[in-house]
Each structure stands twice: as structure tokens, then as C-alpha cells.
N, C-alpha and C. Protein backbone atom coordinates (compact mmCIF):
# COMPACT_ATOMS: atom_id res chain seq x y z
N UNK A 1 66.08 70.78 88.40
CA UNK A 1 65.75 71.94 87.59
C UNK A 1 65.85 71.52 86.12
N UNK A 2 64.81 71.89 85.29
CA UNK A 2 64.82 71.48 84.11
C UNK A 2 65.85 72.41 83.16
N UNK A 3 66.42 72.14 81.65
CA UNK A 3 67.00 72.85 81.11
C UNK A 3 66.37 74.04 80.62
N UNK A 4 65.19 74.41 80.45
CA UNK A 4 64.79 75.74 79.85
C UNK A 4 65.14 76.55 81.02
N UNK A 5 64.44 76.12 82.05
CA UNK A 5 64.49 77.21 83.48
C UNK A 5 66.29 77.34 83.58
N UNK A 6 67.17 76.47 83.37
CA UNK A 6 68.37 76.58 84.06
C UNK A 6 69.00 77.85 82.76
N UNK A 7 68.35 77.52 81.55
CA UNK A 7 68.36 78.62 80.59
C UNK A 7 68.27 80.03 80.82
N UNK A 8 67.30 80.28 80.60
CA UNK A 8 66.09 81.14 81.19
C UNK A 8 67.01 82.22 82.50
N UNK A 9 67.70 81.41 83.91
CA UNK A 9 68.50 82.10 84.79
C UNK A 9 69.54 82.12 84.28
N UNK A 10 70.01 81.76 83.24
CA UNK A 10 71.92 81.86 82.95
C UNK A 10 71.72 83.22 81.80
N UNK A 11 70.48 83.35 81.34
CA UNK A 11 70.51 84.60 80.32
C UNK A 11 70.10 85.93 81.20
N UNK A 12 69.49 85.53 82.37
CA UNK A 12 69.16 86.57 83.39
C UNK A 12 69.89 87.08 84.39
N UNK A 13 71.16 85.99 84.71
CA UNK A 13 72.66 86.13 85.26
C UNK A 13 73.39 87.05 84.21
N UNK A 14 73.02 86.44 82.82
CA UNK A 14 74.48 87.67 82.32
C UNK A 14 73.97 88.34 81.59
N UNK A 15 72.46 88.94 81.78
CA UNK A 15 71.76 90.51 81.52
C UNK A 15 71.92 91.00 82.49
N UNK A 16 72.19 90.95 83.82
CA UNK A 16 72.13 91.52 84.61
C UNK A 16 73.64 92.14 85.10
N UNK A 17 74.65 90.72 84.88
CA UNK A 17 76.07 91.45 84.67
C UNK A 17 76.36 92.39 83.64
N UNK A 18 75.52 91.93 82.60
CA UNK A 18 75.62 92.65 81.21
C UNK A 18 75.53 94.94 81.77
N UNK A 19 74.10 94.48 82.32
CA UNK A 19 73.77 95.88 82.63
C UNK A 19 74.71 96.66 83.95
N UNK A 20 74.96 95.93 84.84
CA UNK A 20 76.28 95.99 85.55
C UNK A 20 77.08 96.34 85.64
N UNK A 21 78.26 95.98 84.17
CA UNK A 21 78.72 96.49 83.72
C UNK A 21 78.82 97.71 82.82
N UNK A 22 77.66 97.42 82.12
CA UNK A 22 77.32 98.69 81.65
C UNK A 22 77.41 99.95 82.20
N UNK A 23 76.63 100.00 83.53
CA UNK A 23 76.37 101.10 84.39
C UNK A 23 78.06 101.86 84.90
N UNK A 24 78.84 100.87 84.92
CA UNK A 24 79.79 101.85 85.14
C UNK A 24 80.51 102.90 84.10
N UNK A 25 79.87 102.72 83.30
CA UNK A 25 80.49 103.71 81.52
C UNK A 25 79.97 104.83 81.86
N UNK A 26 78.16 104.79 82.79
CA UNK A 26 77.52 105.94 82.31
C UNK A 26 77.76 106.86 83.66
N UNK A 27 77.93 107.76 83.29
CA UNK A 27 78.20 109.04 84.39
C UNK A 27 76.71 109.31 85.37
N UNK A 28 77.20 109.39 86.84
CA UNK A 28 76.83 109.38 87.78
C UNK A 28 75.34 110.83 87.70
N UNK A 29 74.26 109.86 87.81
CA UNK A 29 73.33 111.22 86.99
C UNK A 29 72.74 112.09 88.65
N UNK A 30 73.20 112.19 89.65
CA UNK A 30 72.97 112.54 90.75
C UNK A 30 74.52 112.86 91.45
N UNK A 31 75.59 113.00 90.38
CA UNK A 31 77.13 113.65 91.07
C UNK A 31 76.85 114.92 91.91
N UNK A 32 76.07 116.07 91.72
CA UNK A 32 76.05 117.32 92.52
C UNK A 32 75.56 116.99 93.65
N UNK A 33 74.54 116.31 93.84
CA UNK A 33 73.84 116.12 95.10
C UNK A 33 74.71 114.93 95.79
N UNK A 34 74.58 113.76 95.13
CA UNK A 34 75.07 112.39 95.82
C UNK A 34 76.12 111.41 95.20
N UNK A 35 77.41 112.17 95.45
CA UNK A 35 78.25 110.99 94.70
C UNK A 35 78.59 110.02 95.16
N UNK A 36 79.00 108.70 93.67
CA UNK A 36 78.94 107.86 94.19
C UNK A 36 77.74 107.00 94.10
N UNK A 37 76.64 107.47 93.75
CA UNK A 37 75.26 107.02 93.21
C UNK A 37 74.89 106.33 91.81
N UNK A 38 74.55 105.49 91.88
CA UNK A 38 74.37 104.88 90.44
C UNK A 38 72.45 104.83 90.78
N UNK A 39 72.37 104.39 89.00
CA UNK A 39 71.04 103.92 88.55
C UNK A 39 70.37 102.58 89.38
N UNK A 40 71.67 101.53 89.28
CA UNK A 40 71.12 100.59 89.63
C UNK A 40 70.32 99.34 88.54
N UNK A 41 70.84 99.65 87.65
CA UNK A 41 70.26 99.11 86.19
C UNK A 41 69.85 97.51 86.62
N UNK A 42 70.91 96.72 86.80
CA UNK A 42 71.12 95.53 87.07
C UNK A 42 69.77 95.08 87.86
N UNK A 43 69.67 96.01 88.97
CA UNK A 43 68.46 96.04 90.01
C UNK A 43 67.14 95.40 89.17
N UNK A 44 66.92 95.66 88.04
CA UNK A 44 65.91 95.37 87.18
C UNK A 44 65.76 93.87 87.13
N UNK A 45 67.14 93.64 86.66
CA UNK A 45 66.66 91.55 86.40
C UNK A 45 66.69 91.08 88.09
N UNK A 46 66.87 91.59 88.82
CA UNK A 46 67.05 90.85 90.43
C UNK A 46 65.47 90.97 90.43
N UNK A 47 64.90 91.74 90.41
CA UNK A 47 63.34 92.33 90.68
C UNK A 47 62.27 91.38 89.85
N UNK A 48 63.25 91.15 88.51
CA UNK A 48 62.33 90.35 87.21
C UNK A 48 62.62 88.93 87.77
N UNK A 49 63.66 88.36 88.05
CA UNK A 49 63.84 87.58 88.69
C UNK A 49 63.12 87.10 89.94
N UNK A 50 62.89 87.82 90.83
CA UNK A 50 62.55 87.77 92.27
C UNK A 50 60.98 87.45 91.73
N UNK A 51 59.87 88.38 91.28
CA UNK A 51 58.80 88.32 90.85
C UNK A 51 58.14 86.65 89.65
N UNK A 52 59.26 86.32 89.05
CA UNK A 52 59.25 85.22 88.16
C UNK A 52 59.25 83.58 88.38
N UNK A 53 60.76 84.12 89.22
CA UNK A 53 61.14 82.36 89.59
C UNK A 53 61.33 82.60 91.55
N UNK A 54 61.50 83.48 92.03
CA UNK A 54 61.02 83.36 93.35
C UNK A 54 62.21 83.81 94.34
N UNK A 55 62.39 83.90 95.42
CA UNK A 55 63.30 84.40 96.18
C UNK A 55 64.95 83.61 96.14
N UNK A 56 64.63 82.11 95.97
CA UNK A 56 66.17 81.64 95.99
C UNK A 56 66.95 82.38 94.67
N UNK A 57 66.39 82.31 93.91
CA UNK A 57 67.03 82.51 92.64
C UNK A 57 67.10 83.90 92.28
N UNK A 58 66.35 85.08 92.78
CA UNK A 58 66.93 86.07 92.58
C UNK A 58 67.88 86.45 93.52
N UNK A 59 68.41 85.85 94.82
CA UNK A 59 69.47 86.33 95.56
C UNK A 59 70.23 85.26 94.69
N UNK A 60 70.46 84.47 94.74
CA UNK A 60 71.79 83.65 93.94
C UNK A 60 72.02 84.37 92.44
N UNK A 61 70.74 84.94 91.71
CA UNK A 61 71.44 85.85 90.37
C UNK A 61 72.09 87.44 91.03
N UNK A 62 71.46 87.61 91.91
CA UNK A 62 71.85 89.20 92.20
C UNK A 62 73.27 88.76 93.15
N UNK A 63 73.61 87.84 93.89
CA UNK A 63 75.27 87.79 94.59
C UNK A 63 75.98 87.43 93.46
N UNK A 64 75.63 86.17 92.53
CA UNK A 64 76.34 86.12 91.52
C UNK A 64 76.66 87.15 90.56
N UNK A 65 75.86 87.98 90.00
CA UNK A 65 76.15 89.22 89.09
C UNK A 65 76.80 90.12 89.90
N UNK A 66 76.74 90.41 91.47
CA UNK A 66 77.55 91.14 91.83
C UNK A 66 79.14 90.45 92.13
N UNK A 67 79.26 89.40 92.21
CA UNK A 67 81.33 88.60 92.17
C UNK A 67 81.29 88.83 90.87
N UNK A 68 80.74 88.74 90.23
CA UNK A 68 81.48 88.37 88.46
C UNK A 68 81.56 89.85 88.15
N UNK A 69 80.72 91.07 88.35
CA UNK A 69 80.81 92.34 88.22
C UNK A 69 81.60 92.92 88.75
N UNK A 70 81.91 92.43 90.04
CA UNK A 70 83.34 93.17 90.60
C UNK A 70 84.60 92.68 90.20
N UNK A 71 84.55 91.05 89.23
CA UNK A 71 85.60 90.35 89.05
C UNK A 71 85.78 91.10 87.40
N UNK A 72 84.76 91.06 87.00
CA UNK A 72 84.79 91.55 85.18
C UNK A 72 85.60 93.27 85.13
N UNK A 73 84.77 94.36 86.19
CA UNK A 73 85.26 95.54 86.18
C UNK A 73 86.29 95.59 86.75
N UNK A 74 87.24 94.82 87.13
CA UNK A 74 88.40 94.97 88.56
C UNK A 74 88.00 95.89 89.47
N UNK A 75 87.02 96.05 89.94
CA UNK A 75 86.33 96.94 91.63
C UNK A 75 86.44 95.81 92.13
N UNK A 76 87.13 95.26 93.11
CA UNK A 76 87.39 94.11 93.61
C UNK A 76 87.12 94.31 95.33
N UNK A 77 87.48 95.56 95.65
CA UNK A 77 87.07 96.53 96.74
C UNK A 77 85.61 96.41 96.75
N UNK A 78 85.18 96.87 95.47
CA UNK A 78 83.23 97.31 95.90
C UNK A 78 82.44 96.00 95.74
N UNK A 79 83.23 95.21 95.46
CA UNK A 79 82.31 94.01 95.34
C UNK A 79 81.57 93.28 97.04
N UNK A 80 82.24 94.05 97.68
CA UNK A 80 81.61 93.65 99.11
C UNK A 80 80.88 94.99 99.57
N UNK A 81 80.18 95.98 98.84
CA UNK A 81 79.59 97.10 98.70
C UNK A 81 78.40 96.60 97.91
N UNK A 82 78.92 95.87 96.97
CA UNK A 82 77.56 95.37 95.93
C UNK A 82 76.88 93.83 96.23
N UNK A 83 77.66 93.03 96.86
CA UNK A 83 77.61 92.08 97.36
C UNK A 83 76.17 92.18 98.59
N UNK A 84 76.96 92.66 99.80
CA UNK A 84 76.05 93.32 101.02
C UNK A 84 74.58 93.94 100.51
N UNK A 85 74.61 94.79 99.57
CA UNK A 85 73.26 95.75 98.84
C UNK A 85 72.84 94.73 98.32
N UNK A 86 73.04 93.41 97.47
CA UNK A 86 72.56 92.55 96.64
C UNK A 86 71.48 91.91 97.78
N UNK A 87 72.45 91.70 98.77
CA UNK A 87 71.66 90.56 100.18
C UNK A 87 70.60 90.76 100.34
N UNK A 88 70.63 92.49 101.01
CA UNK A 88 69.40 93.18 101.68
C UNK A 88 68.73 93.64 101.01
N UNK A 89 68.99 93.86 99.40
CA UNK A 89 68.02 94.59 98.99
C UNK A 89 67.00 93.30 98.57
N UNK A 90 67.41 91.93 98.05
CA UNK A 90 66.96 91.11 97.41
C UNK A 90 65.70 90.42 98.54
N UNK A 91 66.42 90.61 99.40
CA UNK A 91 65.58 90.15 100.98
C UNK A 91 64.45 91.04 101.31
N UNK A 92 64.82 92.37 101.30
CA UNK A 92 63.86 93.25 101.52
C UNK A 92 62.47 93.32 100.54
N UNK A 93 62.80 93.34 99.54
CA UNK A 93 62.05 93.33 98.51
C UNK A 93 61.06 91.58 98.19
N UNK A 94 61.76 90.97 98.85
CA UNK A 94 61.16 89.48 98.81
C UNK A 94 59.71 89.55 99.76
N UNK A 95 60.21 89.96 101.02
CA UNK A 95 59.35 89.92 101.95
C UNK A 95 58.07 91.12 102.15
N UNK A 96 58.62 92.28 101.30
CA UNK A 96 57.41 93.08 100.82
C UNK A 96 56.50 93.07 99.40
N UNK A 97 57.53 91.78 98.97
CA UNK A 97 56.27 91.72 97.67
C UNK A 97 55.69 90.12 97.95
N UNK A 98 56.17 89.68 99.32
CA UNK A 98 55.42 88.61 99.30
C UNK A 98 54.50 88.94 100.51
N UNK A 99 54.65 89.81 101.20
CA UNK A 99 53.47 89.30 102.48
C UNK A 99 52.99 90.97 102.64
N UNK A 100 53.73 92.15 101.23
CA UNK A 100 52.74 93.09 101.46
C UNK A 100 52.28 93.47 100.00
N UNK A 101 52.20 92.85 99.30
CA UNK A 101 51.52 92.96 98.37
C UNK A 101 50.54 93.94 97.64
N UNK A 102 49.40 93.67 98.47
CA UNK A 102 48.38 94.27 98.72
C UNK A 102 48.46 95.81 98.88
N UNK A 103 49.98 96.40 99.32
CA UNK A 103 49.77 97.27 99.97
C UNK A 103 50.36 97.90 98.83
N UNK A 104 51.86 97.45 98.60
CA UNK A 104 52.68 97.72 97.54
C UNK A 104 52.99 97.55 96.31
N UNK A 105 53.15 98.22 95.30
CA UNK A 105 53.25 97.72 93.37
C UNK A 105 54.15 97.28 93.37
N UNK A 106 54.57 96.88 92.63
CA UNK A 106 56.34 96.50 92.39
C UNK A 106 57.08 97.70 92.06
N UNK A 107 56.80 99.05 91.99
CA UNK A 107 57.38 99.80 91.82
C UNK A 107 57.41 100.19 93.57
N UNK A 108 56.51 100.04 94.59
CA UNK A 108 57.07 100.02 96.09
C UNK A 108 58.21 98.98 96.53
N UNK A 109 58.18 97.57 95.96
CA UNK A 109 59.04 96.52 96.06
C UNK A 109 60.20 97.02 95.75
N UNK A 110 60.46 97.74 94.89
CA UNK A 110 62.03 97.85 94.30
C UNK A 110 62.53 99.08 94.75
N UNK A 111 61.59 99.99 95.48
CA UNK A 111 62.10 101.24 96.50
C UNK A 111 62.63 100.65 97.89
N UNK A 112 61.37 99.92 97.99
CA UNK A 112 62.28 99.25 99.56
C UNK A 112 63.74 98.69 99.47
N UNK A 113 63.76 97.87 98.24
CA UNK A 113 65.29 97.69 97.47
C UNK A 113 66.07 97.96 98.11
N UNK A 114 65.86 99.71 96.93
CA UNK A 114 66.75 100.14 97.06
C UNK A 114 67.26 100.64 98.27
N UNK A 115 66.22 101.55 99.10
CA UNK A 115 66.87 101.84 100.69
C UNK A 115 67.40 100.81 101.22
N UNK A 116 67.18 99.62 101.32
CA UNK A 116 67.98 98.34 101.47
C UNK A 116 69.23 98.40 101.10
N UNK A 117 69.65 98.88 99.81
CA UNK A 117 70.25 98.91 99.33
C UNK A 117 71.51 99.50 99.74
N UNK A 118 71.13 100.47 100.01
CA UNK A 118 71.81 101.76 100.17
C UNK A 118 72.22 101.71 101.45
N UNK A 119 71.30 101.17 102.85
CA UNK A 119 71.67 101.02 104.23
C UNK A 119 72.67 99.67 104.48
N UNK A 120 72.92 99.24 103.50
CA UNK A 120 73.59 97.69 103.55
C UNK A 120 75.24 98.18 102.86
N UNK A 121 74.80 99.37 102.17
CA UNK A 121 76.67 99.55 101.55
C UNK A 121 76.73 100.61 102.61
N UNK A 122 76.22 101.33 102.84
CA UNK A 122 76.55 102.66 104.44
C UNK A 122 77.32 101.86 105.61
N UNK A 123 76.95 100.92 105.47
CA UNK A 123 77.06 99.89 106.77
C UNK A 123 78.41 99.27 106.84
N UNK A 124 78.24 98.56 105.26
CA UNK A 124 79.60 98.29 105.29
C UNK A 124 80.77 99.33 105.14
N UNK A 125 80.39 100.12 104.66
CA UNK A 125 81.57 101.50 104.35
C UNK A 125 81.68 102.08 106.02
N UNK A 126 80.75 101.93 107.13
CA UNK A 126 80.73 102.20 108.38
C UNK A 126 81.74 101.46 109.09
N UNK A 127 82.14 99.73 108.37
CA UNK A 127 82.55 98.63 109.40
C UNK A 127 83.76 99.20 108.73
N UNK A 128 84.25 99.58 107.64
CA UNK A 128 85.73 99.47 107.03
C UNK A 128 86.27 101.03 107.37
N UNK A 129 85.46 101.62 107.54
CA UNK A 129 86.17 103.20 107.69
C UNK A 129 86.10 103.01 109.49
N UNK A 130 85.61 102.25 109.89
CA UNK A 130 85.57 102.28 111.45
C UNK A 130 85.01 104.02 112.19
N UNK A 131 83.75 104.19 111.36
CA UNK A 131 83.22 105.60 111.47
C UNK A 131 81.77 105.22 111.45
N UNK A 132 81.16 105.63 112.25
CA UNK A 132 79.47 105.62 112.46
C UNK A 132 78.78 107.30 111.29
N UNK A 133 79.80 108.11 111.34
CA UNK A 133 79.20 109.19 110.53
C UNK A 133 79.37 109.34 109.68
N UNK A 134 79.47 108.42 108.93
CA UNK A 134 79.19 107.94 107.06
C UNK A 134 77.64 107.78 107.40
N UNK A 135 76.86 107.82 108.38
CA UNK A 135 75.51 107.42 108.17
C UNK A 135 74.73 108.87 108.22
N UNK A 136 75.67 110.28 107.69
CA UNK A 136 75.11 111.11 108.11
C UNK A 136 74.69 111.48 106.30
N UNK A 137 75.39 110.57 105.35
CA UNK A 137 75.12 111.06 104.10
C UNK A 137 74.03 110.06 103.58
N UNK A 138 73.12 109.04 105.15
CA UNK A 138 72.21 108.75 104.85
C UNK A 138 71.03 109.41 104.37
N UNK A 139 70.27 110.48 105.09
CA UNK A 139 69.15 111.13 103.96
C UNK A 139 69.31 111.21 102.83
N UNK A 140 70.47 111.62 101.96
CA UNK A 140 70.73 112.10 100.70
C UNK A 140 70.39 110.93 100.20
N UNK A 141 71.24 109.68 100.92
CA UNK A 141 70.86 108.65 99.64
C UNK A 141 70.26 107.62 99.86
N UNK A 142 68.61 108.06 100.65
CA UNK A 142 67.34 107.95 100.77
C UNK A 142 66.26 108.39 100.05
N UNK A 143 66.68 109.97 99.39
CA UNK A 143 66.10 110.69 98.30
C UNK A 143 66.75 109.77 96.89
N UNK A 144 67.53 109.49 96.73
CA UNK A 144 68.39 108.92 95.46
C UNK A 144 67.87 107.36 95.46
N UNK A 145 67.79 106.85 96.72
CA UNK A 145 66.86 105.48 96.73
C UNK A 145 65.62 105.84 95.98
N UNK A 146 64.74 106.47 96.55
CA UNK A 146 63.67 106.38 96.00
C UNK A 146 63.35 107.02 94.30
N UNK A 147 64.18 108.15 94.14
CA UNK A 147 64.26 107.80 92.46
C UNK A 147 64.60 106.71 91.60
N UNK A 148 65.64 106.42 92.14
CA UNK A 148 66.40 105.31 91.51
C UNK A 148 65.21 103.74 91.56
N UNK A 149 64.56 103.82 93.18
CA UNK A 149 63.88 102.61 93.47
C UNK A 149 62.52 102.63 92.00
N UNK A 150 61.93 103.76 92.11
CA UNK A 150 60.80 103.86 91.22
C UNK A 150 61.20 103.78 89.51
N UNK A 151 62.22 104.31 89.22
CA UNK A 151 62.83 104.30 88.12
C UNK A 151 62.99 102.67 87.31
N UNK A 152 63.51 101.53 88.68
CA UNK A 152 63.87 100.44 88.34
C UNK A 152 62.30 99.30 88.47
N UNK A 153 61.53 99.64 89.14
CA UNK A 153 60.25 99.19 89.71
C UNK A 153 59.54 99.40 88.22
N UNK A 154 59.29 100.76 87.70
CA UNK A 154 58.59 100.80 86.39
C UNK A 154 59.13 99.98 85.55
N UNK A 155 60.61 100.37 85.23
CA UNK A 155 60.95 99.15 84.25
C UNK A 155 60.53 97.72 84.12
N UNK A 156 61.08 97.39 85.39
CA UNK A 156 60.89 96.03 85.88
C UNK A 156 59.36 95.83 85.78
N UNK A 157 58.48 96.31 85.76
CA UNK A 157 57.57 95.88 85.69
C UNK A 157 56.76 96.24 84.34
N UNK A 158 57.49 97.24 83.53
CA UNK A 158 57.20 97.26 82.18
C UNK A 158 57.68 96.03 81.47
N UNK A 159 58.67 95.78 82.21
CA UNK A 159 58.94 94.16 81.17
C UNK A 159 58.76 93.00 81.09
N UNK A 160 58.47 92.64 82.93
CA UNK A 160 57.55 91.95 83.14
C UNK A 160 56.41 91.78 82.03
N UNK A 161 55.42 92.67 82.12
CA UNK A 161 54.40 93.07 81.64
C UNK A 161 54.49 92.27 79.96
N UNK A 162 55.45 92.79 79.39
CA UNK A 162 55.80 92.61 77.77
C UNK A 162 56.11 91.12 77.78
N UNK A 163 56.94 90.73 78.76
CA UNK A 163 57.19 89.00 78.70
C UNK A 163 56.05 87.69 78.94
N UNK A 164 55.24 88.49 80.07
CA UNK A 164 54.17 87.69 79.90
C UNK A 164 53.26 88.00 79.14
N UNK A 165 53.42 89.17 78.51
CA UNK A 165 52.46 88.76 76.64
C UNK A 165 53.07 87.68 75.77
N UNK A 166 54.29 87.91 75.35
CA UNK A 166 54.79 87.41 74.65
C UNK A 166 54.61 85.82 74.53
N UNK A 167 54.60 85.79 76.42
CA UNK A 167 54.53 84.15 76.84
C UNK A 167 53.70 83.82 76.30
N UNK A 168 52.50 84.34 76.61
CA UNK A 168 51.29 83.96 76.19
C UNK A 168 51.42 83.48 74.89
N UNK A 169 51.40 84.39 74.42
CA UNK A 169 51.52 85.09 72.61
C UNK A 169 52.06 83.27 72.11
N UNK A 170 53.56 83.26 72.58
CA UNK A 170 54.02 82.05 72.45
C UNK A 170 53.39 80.58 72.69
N UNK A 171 52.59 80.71 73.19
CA UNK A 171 51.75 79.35 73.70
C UNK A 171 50.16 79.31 73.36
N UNK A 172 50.35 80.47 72.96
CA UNK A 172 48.70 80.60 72.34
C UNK A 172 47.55 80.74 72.89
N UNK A 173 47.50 81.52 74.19
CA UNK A 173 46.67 81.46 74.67
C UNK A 173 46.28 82.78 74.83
């Protein structure tokens, strides 16, 4: 791996912890309906990532930003909540923006995400509470996936969008 690229992922590792962290300051914008719900901010560079430099490297930035995020915030507990969601969502989203493309924008890529997302921390909160009916506050946060998924999909692909001008811009073409 050359040094710009090894660049390039170490500023996209700690924008993504950056936002990570961030997200826990800001109050839960779905508390009445679904607590316990976040934005998912971070979700953005895994997606910019995944779309850029390719599937290894956005699961190794998205597990990495999730240990250092659970190690930076002391949630040392949810880090195998964010960990698990990092896996499946990064996976899920790999394999529908690579072999469905056609079908889906990247704002579909980062919904599948998120339900990924969301069925991967249910799961684990299923194995540790030793309860199958934690999967009953699945619909709710199936509706909260898909805001949250489209919310992070536009971004992500609004910035996309701006970086490969810039690239350009930068190289002159």
C-alpha cells in the first residue's frame, strides 16, 4: 500500500471516530418512538469508504472506529453492539452495491446498512439478555433504519460527489 492511500484511510479512520464520537453529545432525535436510536453519522465514511477503496477497507475502518469509539467514549459494553452492526452492515451493503447496483443508489446501499445494522445489535442484545423478544422492538427500528439509512446514503453520496470534483479539479482534468 502506498503512503497517500495509507493516508487517505488513517484520515477516514479518525473522521469517522471523529463523528462517532460526536454522535454521542447529540440527543437521540427518534427518543419518543425508538430509544436508544442514533443517526449513525460515522455510517457515512464506512459507505465513502466502501464505495472508494473497496470492501476490505471499509470493514477494517468501520471495526476499527467502532474499538477505538467504544475505547475513547468508555461504552466498553456497546462496543460489541457497534462492533457486530459494523460487520453486517459493512457486508450487507458491500454485496448490494456490488452485485445490485443496477437496482440500487447508494442511498438503497446504506438502508440495507442500516437494517443490517440494526438486526446485528437486536441479535446481540438477544444472545446477552438470553431473550428472543427483544426482536419484538424490531419493526420500530426498521422504520428508524430506513430514515436514518437514506439520511446517511444522501450524504454519503453528496460527498462522494464533491470529492470526485475536487479530484478532478486537482489533477486537471
Amino acid at each position: 500500500m502506498n503512503t497517500k492511500k495509507l493516508v487517505q484511510l488513517a484520515m477516514l479512520t479518525a473522521l469517522g471516530l471523529a463523528l462517532h464520537i460526536l454522535e454521542t453529545f447529540i440527543p437521540n432525535p427518534f427518543m419518543g418512538i425508538a430509544p436508544g436510536a442514533k443517526l449513525g453519522l460515522a455510517n457515512i465514511i464506512g459507505l465513502i469508504t466502501l464505495v472508494l477503496f473497496g470492501f476490505k477497507y471499509a470493514l477494517s475502518i468501520n471495526l476499527l472506529r467502532s474499538l477505538l469509539g467504544g475505547l475513547a467514549t468508555g461504552a466498553i459494553t456497546s462496543m460489541m453492539y457497534s462492533m457486530a452492526g459494523a460487520l453486517v452492515s459493512t457486508f450487507l451493503m458491500w454485496l448490494v452495491y456490488k452485485y445490485m447496483k443496477k437496482y440500487f443508489s447508494l442511498i438503497g446501499v446504506s438502508v440495507f446498512g442500516a437494517l443490517g445494522h440494526n438486526i446485528a445489535q437486536l441479535t446481540v442484545a438477544a444472545l446477552i439478555i438470553n431473550n428472543i423478544r427483544i426482536f419484538s422492538y424490531l419493526p420500530v427500528m426498521m422504520l428508524v433504519s430506513i430514515a436514518t439509512g437514506i439520511f446517511i446514503g444522501i450524504t454519503a453520496n453528496f460527498t462522494i460527489n464533491k470529492a470526485l470534483i475536487h479530484f478532478k479539479d486537482s489533477i486537471g482534468t
